[in-house]
N, C-alpha and C. Protein backbone atom coordinates (compact mmCIF):
# COMPACT_ATOMS: atom_id res chain seq x y z
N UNK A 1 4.88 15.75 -5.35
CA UNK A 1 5.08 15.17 -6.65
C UNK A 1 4.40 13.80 -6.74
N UNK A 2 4.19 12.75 -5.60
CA UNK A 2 3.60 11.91 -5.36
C UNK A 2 2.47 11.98 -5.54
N UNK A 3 1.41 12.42 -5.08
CA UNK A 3 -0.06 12.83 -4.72
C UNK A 3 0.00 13.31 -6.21
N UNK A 4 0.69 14.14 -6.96
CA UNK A 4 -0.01 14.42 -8.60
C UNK A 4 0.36 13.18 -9.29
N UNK A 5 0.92 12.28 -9.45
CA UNK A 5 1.43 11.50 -10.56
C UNK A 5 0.36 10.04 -9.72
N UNK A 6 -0.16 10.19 -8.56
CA UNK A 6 -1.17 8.89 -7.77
C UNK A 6 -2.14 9.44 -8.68
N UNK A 7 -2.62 10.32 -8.88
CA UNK A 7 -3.83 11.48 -8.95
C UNK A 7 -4.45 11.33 -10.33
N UNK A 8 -3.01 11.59 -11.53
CA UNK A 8 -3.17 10.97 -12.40
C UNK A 8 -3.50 10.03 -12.94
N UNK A 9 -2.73 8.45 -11.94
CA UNK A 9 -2.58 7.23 -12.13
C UNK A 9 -4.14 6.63 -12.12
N UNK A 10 -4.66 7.40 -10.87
CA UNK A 10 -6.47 6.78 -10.89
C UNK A 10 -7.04 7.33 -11.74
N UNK A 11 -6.82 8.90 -12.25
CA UNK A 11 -8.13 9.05 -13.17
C UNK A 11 -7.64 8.43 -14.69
N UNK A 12 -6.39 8.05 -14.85
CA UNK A 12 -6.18 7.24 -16.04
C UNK A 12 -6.81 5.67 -15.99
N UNK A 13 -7.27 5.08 -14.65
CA UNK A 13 -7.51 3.98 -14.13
C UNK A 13 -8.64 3.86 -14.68
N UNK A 14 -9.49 4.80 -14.42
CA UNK A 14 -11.02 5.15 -14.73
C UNK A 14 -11.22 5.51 -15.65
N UNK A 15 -10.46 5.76 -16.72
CA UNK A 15 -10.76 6.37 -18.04
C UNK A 15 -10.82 5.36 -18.58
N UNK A 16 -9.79 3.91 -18.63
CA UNK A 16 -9.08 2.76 -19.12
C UNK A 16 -10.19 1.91 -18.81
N UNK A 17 -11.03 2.12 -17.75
CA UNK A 17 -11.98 0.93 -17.18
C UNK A 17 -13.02 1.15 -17.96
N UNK A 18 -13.87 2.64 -17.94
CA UNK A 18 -14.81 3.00 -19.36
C UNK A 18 -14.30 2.59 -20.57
N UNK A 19 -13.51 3.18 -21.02
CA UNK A 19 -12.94 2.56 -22.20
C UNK A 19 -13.27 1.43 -22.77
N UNK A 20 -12.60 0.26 -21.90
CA UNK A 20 -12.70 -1.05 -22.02
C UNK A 20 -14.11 -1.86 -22.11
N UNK A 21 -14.84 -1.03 -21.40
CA UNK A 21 -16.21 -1.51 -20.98
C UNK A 21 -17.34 -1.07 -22.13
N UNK A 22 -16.90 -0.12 -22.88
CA UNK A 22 -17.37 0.82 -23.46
C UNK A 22 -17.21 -0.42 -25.05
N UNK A 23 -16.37 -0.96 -25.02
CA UNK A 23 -15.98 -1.44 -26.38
C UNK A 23 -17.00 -2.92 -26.24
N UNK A 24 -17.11 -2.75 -27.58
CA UNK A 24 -18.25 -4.22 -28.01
C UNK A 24 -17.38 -5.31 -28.28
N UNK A 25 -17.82 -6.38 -27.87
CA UNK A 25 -16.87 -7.90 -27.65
C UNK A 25 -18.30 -8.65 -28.27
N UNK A 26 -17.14 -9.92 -28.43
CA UNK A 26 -18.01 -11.19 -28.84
C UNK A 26 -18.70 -11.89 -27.76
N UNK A 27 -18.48 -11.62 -26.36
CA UNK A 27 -18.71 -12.22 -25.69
C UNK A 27 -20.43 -11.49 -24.81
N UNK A 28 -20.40 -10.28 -25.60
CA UNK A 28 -21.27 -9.59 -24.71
C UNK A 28 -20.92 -7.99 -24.26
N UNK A 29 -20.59 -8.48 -23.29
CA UNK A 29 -20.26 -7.24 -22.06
C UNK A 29 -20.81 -5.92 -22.26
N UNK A 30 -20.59 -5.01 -22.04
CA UNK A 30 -21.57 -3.80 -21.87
C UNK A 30 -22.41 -3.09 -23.78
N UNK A 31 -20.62 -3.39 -24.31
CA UNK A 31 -20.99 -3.14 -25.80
C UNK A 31 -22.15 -1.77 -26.34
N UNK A 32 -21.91 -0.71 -25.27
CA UNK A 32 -22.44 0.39 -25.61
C UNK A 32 -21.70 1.58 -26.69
N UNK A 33 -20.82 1.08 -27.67
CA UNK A 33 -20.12 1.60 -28.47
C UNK A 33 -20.69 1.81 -29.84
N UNK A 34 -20.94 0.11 -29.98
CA UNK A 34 -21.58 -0.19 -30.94
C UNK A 34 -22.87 0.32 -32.35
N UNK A 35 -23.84 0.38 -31.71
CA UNK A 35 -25.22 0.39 -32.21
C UNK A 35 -25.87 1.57 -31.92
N UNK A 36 -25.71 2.28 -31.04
CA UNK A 36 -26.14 3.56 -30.54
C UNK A 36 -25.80 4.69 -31.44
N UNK A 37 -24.42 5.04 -31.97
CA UNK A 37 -23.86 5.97 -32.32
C UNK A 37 -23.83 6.21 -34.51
N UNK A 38 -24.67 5.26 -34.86
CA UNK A 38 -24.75 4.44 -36.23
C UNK A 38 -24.69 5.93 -36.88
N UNK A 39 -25.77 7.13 -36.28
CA UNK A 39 -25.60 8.74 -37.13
C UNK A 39 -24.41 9.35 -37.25
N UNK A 40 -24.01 9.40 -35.95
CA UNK A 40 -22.68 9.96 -35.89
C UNK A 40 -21.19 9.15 -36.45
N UNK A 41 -21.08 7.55 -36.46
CA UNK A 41 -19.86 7.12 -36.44
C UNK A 41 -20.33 5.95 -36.93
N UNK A 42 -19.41 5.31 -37.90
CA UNK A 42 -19.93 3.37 -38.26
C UNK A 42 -19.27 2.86 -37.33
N UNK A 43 -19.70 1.60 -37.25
CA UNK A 43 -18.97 0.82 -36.00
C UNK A 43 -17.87 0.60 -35.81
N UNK A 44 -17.55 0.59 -37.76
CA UNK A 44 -15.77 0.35 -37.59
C UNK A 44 -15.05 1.34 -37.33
N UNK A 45 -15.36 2.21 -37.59
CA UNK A 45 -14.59 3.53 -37.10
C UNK A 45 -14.74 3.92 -35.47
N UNK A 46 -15.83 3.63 -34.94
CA UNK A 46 -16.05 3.87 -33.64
C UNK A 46 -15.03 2.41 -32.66
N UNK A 47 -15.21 1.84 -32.80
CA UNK A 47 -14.11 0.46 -32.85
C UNK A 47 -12.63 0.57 -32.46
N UNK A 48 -12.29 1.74 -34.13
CA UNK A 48 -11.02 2.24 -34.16
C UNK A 48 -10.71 3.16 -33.00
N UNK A 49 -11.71 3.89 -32.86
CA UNK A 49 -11.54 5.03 -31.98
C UNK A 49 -11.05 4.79 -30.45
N UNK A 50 -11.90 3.32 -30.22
CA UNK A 50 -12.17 3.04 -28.76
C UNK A 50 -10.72 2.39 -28.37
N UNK A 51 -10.33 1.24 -29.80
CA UNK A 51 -8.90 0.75 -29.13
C UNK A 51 -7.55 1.28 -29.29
N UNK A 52 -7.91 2.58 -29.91
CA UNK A 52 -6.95 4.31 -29.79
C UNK A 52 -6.74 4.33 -28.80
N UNK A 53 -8.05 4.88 -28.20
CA UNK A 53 -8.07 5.44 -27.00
C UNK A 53 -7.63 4.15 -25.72
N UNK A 54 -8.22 3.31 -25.87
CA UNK A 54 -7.03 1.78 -24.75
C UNK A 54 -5.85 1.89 -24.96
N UNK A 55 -5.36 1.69 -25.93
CA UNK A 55 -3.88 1.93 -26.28
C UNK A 55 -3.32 3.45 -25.50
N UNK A 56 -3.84 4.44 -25.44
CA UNK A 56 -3.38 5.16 -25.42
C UNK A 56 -3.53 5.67 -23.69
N UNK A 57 -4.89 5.35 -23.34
CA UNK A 57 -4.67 5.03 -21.55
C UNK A 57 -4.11 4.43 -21.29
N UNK A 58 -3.56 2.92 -21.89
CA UNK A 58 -2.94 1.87 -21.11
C UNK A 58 -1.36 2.63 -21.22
N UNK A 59 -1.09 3.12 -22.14
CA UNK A 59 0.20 3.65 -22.22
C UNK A 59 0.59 4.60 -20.86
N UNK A 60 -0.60 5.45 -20.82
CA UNK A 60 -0.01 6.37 -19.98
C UNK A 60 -0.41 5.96 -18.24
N UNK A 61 -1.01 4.68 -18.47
CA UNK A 61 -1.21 4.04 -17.09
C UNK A 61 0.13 3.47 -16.74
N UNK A 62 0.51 2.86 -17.67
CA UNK A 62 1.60 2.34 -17.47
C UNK A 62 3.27 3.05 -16.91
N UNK A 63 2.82 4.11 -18.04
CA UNK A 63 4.15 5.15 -17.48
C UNK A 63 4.16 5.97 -15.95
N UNK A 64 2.61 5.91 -15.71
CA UNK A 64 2.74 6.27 -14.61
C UNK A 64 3.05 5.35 -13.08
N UNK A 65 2.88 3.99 -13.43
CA UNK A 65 2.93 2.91 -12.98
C UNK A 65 4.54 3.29 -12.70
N UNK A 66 5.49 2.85 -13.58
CA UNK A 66 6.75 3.20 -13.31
C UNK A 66 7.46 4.33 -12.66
N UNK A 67 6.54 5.38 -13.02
CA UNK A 67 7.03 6.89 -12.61
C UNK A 67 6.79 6.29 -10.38
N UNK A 68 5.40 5.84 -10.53
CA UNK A 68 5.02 5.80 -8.93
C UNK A 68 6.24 4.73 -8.20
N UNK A 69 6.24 3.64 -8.97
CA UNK A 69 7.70 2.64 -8.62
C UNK A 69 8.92 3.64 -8.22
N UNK A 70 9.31 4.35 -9.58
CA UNK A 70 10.44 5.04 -9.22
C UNK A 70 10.50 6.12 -7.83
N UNK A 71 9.43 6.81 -7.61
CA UNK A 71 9.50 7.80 -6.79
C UNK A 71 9.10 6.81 -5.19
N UNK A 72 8.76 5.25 -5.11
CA UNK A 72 8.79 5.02 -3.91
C UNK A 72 10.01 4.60 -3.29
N UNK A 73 10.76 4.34 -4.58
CA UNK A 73 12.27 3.20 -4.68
C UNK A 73 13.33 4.77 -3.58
N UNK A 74 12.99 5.68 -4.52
CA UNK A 74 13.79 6.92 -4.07
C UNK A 74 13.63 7.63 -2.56
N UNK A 75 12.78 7.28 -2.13
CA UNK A 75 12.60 7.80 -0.46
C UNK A 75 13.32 7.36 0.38
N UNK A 76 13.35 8.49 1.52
CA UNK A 76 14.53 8.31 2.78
C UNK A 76 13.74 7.81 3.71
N UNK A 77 14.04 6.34 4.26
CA UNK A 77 13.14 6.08 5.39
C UNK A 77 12.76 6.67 6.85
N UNK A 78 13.82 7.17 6.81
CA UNK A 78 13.66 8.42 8.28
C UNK A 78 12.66 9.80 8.19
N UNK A 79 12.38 9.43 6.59
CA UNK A 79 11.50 10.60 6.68
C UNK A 79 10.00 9.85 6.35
N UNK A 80 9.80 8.43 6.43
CA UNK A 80 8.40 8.04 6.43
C UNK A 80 7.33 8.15 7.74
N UNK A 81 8.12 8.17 8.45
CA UNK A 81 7.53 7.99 9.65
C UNK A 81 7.81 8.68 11.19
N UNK A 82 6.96 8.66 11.80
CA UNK A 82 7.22 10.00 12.80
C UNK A 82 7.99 9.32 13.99
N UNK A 83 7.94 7.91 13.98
CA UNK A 83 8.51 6.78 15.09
C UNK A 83 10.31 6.85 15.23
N UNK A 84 10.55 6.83 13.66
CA UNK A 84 11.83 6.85 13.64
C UNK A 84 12.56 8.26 13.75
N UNK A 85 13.72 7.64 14.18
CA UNK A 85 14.73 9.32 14.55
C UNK A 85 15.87 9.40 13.38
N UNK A 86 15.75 10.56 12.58
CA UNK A 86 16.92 10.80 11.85
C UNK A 86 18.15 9.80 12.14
N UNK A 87 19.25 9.60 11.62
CA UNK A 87 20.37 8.84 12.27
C UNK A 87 21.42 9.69 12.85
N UNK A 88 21.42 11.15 13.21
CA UNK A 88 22.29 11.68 13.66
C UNK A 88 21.57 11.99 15.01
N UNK A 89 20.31 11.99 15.24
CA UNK A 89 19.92 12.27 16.60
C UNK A 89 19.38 11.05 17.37
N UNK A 90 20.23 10.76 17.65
CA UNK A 90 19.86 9.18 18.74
C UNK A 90 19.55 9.57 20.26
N UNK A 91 18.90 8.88 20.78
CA UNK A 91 19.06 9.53 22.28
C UNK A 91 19.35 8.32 23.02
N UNK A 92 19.71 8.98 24.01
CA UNK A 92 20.86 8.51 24.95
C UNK A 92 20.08 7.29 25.50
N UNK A 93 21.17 5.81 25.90
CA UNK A 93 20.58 4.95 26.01
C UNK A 93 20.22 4.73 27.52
N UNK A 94 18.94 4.94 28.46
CA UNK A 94 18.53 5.16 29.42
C UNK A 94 18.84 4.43 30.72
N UNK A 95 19.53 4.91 32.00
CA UNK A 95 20.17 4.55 32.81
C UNK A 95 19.89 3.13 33.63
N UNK A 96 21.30 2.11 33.73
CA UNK A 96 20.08 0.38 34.01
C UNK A 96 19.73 0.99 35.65
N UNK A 97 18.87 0.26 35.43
CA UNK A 97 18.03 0.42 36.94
C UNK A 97 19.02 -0.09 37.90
N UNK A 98 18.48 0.08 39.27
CA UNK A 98 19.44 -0.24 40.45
C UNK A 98 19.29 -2.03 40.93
N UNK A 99 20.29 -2.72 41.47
CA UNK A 99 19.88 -4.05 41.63
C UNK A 99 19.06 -4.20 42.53
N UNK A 100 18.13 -5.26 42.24
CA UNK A 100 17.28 -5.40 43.93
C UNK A 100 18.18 -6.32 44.68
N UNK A 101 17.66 -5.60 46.29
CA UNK A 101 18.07 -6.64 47.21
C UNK A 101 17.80 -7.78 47.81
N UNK A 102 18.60 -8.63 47.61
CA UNK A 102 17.74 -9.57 48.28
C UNK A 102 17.82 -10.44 49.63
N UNK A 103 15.87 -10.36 49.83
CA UNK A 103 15.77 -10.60 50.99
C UNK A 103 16.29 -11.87 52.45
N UNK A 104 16.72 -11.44 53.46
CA UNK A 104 17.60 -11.74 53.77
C UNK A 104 17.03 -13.30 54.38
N UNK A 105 17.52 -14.52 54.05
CA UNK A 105 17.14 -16.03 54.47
C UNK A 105 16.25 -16.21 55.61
N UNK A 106 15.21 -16.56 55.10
CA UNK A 106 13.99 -17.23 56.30
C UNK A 106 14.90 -17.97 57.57
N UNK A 107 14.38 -17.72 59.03
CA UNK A 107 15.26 -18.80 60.11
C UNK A 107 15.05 -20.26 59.80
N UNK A 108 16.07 -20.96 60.41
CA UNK A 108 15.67 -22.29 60.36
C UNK A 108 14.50 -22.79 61.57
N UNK A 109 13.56 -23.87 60.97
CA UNK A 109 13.06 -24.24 62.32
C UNK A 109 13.58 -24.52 63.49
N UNK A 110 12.95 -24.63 64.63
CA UNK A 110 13.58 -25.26 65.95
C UNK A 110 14.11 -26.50 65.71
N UNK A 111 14.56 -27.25 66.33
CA UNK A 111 15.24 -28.40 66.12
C UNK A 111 14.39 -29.29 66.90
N UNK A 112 13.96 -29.09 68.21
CA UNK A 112 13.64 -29.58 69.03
C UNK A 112 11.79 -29.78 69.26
N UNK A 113 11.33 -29.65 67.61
CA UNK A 113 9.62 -29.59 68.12
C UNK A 113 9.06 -30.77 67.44
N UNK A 114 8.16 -30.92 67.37
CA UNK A 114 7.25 -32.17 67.30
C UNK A 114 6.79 -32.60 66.14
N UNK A 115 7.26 -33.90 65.96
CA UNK A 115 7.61 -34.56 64.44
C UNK A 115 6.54 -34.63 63.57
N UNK A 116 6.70 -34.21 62.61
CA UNK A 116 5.34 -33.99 61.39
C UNK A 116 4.74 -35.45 60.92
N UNK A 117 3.49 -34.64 60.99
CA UNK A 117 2.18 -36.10 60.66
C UNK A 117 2.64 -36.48 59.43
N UNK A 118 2.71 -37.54 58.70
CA UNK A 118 2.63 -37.90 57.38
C UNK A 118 1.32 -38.24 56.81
């Protein structure tokens, strides 16, 4: 259900990005809406058409935006990942190791040998 409503979400992404790009501004920008289409459509009507159609991607970008929120909010974390263990199958917590021994005190020196150089 994820993978169709992601699936959606990008090619509405890409429809919304033409769209936008597609529409003539004051500022410039691609403005291939415009001037090209003068046989088929006047500008104002082509205009109309284009911020229809924004309105109407952004809408359904949006709903899908929420739909993807909702369906990540809803997942069981034991089932994201292959690391974690369900919570009813734990395994057993592994036996402590044995103590080391320790080794038994170096002798003392002789008592009786020959006094260290300083």
């Amino acid at each position: 259900m994820t993978t169709v409503v992601l699936v959606i979400h990008l090619l509405l992404a890409l429809a919304l990005i033409g769209t936008i790009l597609l529409q003539k501004s004051e500022g410039g920008a691609l403005g291939m809406g415009g001037g090209g289409m003068s046989g088929f459509m006047s500008g104002r009507s082509t205009a109309n058409l284009l911020t229809r159609t924004t309105a109407v991607l952004a809408t359904g970008f949006f709903l899908t935006s929420m739909a993807l929120a909702y369906l990540a909010g809803n997942r069981h974390p034991a089932a994201d990942t292959l690391l974690t263990q369900p919570p009813g199958q734990s395994q057993p917590a592994p036996a402590p190791a044995e103590p080391a021994t320790t080794p038994a005190p170096a002798p003392a020196p002789a008592q009786g040998g020959a006094p260290l150089a300083k």
